[in-house]
C-alpha atoms as a PDB file:
ATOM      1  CA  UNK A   1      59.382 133.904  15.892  1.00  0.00           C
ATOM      2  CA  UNK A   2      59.368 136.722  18.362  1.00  0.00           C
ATOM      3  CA  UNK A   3      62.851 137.817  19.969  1.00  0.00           C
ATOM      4  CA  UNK A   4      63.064 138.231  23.541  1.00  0.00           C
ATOM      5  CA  UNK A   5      64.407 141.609  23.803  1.00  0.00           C
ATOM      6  CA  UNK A   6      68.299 142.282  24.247  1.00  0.00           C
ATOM      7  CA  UNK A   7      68.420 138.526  22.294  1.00  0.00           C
ATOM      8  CA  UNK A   8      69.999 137.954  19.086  1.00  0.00           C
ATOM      9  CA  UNK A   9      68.167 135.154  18.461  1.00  0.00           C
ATOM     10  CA  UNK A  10      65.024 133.396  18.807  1.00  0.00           C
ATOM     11  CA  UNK A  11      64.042 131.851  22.091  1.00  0.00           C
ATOM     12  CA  UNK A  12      61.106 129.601  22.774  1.00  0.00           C
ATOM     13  CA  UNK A  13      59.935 127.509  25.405  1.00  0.00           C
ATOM     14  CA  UNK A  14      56.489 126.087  24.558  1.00  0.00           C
ATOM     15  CA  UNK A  15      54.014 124.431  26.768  1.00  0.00           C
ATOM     16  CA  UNK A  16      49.973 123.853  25.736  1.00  0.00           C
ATOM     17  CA  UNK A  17      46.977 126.445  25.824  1.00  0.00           C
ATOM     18  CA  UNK A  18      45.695 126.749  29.223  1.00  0.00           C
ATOM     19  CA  UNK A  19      48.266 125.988  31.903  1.00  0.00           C
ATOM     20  CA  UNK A  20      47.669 127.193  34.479  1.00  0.00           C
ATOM     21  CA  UNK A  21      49.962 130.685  36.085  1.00  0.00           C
ATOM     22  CA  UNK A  22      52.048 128.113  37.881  1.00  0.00           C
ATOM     23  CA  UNK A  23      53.255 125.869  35.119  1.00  0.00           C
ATOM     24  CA  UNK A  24      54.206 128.883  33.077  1.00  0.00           C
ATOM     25  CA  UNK A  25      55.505 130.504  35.932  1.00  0.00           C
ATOM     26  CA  UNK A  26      57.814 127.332  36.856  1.00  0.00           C
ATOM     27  CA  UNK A  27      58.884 127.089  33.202  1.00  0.00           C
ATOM     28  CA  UNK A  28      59.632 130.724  33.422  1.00  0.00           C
ATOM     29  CA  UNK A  29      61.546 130.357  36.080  1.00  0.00           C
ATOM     30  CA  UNK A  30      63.506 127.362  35.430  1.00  0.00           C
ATOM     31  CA  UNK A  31      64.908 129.174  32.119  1.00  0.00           C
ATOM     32  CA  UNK A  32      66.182 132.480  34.306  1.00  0.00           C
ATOM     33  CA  UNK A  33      67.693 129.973  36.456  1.00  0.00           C
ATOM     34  CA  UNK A  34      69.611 128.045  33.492  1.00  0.00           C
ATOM     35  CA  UNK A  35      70.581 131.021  32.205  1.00  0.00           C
ATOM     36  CA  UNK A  36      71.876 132.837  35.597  1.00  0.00           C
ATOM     37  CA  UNK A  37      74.043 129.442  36.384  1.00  0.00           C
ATOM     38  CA  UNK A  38      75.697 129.610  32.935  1.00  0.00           C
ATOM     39  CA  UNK A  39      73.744 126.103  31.597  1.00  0.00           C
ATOM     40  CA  UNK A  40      72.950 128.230  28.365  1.00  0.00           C
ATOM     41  CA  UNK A  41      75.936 129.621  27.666  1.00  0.00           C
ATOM     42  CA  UNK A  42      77.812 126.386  28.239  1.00  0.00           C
ATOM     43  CA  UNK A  43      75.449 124.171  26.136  1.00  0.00           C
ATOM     44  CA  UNK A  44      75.863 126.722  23.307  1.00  0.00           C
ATOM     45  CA  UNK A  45      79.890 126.494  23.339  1.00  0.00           C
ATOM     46  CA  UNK A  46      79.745 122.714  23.155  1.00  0.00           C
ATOM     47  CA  UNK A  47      77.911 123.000  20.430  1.00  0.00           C
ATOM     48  CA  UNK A  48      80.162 125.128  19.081  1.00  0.00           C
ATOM     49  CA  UNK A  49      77.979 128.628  18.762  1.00  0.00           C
ATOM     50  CA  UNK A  50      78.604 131.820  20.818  1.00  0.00           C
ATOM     51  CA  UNK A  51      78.766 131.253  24.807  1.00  0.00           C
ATOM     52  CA  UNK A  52      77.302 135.527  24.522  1.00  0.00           C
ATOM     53  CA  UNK A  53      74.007 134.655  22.767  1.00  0.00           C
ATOM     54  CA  UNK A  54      71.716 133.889  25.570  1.00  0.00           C
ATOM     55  CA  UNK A  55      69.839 137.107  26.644  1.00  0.00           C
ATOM     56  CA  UNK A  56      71.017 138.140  30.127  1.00  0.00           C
ATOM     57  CA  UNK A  57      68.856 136.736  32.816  1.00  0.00           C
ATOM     58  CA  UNK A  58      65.695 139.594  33.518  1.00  0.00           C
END
């Protein structure tokens, strides 16, 4: 699985072939903004892994 770069570990958000530049756009953007607002971070310490794994928002 490709790394996104400045990651330490795989990220993926998948949608199907042929959306169209606004879907992936949105999905794009909805992931910067969970990671800027500290969602991420905070769903990976309740689970119990490193809050500093989530790539820094671009």
């Amino acid at each position: 699985m490709p790394r996104r770069p400045g990651s330490r570990r795989p990220v993926a958000v998948g949608t199907t072939v042929g959306r169209r530049p606004g879907t992936v756009a949105f999905l794009r953007d909805t992931v910067e903004e969970l990671k800027a607002n500290g969602s991420v971070a905070e769903s990976l310490r309740r689970s119990g892994q490193e809050a500093g794994l989530p790539a820094p928002p671009a």
